[in-house]
N, C-alpha and C. Protein backbone atom coordinates (compact mmCIF):
# COMPACT_ATOMS: atom_id res chain seq x y z
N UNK A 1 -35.57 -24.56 -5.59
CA UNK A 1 -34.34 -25.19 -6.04
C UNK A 1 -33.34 -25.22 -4.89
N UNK A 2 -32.41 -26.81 -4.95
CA UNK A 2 -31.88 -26.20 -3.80
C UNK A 2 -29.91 -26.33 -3.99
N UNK A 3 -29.70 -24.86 -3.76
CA UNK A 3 -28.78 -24.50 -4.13
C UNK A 3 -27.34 -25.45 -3.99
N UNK A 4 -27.92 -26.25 -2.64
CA UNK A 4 -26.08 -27.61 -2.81
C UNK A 4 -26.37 -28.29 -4.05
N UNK A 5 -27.74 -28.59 -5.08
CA UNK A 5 -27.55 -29.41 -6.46
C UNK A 5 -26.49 -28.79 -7.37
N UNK A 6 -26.73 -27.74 -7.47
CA UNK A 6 -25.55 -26.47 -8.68
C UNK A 6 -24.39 -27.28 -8.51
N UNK A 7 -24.15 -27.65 -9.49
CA UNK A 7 -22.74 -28.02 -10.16
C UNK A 7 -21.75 -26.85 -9.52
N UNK A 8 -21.97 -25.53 -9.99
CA UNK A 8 -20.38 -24.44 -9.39
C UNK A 8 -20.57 -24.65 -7.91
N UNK A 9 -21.86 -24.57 -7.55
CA UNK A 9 -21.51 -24.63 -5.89
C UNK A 9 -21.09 -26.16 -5.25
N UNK A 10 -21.17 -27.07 -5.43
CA UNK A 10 -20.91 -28.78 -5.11
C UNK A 10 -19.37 -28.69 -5.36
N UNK A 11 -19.30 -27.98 -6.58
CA UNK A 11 -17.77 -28.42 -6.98
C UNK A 11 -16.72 -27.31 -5.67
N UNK A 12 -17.44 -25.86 -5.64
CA UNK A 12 -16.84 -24.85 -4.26
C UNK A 12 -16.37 -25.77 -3.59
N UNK A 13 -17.93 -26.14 -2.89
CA UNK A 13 -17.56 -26.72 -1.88
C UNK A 13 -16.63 -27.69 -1.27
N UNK A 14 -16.77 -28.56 -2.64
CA UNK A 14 -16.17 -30.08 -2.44
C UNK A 14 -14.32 -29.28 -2.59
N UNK A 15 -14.40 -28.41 -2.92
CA UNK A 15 -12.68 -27.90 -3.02
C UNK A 15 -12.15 -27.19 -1.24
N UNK A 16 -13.39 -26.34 -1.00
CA UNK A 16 -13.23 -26.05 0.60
C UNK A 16 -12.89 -27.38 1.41
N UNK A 17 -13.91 -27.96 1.16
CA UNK A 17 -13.47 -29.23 1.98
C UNK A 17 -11.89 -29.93 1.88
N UNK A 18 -11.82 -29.93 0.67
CA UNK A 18 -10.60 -30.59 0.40
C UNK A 18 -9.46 -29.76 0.90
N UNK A 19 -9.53 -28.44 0.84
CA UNK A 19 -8.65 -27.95 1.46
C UNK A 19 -8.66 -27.91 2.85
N UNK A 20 -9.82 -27.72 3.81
CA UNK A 20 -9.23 -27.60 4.93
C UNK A 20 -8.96 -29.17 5.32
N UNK A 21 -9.55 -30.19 4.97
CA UNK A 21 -8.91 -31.50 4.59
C UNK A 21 -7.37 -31.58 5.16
N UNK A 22 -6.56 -30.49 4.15
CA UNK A 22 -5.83 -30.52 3.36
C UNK A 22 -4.55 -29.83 4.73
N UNK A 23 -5.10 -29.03 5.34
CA UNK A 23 -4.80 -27.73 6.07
C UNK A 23 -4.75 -28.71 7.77
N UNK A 24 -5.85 -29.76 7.98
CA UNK A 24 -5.90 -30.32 8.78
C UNK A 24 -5.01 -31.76 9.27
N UNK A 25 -4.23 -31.75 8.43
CA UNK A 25 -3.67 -33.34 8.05
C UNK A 25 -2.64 -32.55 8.87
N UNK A 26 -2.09 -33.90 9.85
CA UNK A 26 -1.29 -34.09 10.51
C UNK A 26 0.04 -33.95 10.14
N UNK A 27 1.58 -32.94 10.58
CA UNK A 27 2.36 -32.91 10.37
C UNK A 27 2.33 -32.36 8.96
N UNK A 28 1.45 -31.45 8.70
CA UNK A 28 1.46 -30.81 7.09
C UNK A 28 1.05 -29.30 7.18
N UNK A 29 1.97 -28.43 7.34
CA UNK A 29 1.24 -26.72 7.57
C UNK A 29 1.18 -26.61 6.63
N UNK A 30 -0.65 -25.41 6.18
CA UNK A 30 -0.42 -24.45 5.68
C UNK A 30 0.49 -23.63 4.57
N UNK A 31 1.25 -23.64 5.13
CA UNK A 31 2.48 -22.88 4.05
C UNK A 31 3.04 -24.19 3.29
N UNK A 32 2.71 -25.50 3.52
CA UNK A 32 3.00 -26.24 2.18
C UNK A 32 2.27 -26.37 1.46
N UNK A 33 1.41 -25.86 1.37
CA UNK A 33 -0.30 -26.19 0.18
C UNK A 33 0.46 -25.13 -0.47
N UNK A 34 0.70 -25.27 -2.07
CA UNK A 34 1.11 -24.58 -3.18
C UNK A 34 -0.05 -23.40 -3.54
N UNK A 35 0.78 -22.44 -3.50
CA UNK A 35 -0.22 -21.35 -3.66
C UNK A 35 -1.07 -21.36 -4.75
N UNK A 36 -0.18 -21.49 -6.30
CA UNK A 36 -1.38 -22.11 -7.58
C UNK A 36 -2.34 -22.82 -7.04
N UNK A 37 -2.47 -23.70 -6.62
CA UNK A 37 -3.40 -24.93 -6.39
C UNK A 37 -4.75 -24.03 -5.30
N UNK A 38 -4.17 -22.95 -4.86
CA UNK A 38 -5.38 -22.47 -4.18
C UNK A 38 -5.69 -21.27 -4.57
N UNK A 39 -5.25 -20.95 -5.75
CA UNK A 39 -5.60 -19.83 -6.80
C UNK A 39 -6.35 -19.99 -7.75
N UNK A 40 -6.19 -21.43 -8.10
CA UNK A 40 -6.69 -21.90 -9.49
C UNK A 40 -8.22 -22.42 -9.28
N UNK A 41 -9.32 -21.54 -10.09
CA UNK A 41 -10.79 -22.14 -9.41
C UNK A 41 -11.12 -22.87 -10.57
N UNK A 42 -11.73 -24.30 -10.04
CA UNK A 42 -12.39 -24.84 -11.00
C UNK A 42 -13.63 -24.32 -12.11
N UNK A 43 -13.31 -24.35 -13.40
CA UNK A 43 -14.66 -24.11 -14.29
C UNK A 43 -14.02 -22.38 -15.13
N UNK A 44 -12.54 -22.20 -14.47
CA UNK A 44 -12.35 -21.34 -15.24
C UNK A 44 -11.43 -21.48 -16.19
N UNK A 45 -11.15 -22.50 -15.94
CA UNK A 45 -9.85 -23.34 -17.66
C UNK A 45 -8.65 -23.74 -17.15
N UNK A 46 -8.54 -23.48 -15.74
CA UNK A 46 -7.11 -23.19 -15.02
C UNK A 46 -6.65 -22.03 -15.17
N UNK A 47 -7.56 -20.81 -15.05
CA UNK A 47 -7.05 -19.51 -15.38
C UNK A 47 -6.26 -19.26 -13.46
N UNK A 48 -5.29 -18.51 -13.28
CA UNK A 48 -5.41 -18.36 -11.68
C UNK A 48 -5.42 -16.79 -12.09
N UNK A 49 -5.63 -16.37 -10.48
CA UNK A 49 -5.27 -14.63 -10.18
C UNK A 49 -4.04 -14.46 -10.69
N UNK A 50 -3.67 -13.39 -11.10
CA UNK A 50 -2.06 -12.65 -11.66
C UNK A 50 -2.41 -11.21 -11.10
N UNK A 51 -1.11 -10.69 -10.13
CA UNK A 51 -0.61 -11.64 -9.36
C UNK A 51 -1.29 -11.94 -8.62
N UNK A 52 -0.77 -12.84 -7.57
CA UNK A 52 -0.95 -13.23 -6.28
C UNK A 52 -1.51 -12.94 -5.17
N UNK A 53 -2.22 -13.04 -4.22
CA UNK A 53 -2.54 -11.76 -3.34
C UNK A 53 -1.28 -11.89 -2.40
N UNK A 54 -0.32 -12.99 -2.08
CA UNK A 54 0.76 -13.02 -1.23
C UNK A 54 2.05 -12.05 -2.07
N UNK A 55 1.57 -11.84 -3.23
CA UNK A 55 2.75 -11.20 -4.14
C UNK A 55 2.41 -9.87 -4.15
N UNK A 56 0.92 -9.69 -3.71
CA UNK A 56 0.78 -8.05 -3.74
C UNK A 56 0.70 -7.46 -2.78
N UNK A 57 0.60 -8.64 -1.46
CA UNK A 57 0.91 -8.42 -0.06
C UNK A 57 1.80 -7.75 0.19
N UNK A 58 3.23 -8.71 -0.82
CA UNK A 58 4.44 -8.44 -0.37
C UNK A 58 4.97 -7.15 -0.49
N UNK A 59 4.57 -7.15 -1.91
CA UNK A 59 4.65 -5.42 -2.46
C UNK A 59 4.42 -4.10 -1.58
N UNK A 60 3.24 -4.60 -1.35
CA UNK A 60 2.64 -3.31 -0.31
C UNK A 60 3.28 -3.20 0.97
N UNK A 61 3.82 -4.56 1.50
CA UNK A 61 4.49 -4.34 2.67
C UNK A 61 6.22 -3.47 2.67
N UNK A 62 6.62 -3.60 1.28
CA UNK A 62 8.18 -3.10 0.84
C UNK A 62 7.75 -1.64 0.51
N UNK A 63 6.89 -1.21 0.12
CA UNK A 63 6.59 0.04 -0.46
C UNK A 63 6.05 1.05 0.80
N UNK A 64 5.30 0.18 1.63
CA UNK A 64 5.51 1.38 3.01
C UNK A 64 7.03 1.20 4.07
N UNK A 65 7.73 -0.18 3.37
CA UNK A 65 8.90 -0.02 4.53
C UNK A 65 9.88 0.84 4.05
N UNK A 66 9.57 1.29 2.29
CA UNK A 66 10.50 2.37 1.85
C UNK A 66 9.85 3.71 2.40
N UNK A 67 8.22 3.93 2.54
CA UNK A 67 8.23 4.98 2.64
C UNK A 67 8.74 5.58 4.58
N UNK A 68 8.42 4.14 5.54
CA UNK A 68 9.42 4.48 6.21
C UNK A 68 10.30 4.85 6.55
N UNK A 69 11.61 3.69 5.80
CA UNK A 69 13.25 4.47 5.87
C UNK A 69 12.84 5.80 5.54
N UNK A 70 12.40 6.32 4.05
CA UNK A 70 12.42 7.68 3.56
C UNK A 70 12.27 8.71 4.59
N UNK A 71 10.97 8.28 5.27
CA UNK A 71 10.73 9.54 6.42
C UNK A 71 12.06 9.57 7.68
N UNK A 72 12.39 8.28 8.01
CA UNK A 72 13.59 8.20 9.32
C UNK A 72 15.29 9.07 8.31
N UNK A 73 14.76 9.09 7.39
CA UNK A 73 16.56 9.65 6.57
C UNK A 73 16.06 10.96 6.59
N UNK A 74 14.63 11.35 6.32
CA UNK A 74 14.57 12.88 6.48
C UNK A 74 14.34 13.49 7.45
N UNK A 75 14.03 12.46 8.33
CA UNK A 75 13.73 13.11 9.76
C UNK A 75 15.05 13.27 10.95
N UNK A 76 16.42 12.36 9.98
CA UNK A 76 17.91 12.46 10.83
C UNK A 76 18.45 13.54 9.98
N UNK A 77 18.39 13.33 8.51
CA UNK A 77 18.92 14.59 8.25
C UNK A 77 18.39 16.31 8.50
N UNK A 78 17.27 16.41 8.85
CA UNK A 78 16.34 17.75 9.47
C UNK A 78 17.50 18.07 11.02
N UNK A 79 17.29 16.45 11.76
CA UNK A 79 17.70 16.83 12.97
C UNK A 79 19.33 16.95 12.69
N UNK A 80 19.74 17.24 11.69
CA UNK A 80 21.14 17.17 11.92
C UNK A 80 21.54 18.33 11.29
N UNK A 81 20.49 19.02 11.09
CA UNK A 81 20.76 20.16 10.68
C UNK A 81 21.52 20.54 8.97
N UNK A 82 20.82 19.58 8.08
CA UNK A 82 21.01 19.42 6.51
C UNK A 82 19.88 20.78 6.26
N UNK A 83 20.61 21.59 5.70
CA UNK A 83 19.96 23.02 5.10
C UNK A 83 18.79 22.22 4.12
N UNK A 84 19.52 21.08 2.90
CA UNK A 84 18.87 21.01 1.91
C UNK A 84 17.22 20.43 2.21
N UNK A 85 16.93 19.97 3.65
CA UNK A 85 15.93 19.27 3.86
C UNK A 85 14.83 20.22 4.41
N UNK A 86 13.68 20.03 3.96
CA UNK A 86 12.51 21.09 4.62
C UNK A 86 11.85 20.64 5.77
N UNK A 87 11.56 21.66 6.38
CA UNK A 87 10.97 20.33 7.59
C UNK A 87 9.05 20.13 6.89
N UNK A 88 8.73 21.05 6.25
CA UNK A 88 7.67 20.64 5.53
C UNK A 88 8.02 19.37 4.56
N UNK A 89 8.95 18.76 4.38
CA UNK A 89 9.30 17.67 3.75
C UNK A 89 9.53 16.48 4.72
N UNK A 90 10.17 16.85 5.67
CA UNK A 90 9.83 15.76 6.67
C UNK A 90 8.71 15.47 7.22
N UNK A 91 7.64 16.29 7.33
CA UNK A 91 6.28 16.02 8.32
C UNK A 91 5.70 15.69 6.95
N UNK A 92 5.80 15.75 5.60
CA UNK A 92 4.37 15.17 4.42
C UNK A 92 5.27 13.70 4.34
N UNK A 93 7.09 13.21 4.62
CA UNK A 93 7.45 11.88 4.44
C UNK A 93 6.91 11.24 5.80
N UNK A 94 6.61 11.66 6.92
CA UNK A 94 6.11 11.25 8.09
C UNK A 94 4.98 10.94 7.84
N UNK A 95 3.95 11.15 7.43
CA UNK A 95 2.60 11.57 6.99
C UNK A 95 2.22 10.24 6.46
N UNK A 96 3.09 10.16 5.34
CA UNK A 96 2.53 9.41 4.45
C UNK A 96 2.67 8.27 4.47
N UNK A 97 4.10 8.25 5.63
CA UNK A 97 4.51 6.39 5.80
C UNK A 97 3.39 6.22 7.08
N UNK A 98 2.63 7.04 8.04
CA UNK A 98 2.43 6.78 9.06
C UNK A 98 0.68 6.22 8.60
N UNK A 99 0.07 7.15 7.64
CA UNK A 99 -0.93 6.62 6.63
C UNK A 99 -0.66 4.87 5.84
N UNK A 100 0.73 5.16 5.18
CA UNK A 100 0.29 3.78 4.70
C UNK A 100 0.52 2.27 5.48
N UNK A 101 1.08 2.70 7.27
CA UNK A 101 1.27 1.76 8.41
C UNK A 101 -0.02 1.31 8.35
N UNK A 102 -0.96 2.23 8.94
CA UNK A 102 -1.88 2.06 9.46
C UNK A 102 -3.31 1.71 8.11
N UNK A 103 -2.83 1.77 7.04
CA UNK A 103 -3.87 1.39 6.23
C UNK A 103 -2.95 -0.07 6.09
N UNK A 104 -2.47 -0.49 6.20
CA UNK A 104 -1.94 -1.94 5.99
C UNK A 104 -1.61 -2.81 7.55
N UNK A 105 -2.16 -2.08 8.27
CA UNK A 105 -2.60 -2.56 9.77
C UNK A 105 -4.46 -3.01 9.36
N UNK A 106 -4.91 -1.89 8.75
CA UNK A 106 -5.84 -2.24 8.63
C UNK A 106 -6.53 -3.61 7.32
N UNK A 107 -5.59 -3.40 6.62
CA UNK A 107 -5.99 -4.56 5.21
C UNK A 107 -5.58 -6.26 6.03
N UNK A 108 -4.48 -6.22 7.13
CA UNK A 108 -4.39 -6.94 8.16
C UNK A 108 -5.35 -7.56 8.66
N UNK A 109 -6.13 -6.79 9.80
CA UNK A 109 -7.27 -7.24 10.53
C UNK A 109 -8.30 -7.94 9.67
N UNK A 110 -8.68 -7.11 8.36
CA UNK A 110 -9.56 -7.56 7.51
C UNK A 110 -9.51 -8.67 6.68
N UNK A 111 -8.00 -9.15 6.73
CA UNK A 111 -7.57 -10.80 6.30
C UNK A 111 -8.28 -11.60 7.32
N UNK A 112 -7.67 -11.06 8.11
CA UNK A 112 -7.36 -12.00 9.50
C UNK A 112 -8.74 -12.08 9.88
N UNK A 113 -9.62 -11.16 10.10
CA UNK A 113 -11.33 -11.61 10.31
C UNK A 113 -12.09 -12.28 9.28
N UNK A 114 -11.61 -11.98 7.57
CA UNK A 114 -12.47 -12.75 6.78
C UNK A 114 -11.72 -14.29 6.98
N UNK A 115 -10.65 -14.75 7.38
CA UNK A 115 -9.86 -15.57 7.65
C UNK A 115 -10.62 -16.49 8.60
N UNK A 116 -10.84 -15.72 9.62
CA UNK A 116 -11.90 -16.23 10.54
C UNK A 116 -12.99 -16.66 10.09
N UNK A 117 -13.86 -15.72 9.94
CA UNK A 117 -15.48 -16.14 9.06
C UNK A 117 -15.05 -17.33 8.14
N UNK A 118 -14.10 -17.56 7.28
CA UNK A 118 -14.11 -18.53 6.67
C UNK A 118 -13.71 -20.18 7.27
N UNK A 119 -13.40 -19.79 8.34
CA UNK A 119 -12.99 -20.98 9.46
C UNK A 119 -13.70 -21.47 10.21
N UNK A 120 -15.35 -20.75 10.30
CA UNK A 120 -16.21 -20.92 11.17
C UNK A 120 -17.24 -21.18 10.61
N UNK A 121 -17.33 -21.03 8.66
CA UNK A 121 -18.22 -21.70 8.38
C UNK A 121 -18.29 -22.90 8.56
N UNK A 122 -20.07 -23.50 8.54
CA UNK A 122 -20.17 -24.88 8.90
C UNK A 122 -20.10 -25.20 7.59
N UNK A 123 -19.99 -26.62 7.05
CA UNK A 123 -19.65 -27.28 5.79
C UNK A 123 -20.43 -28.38 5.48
């Protein structure tokens, strides 16, 4: 059997195409292709992802820039000599923002290479 006949895969495809189509057109970036429209997969009713992956991106990127500030406020108030602050409280707020940098350095690369692979398939 050969797998380009399948209806789900013809229809994939014919949507890849259309998008980088879509992505390739002159004087048209990227960031104007509506995010629904590239959420929404054919054959599932118009169901899309909830949320977003740009919405849970975003999230994750605000939630280590809090746990940032957090560690830089405990790490000025330590150095400023605030009794109420532990310095075992500053090195686990250090810790944990410096963990969730670098795990969202890493969810990064792993966009950005499947990003690739998907740019280099042939079509």
């Amino acid at each position: 059997m050969n797998i380009s006949n399948r209806p789900d895969i013809s229809q994939l495809l014919m949507n890849m195409r259309d998008l980088r189509q879509q992505v390739q057109t002159p004087g048209q970036s990227p960031a104007v292709l509506d995010v629904k429209d590239r959420l929404t997969m054919p054959g599932t009713g118009g169901v899309e992802a909830t949320p977003g992956f740009s919405q849970m991106f975003s999230q994750a990127i605000n939630s280590v820039n809090e746990l940032q500030q957090n560690a830089g406020q405990l790490s000025s108030a330590y150095a400023q000599g605030d009794q109420s602050v532990d310095l075992a409280d500053v090195m686990i707020a250090s810790e944990k923002s410096k963990v969730a940098f670098q795990a969202t350095i890493q969810v990064r690369n792993k966009v950005v290479e499947a990003y690739q692979d998907i740019m280099n398939m042939p079509i």
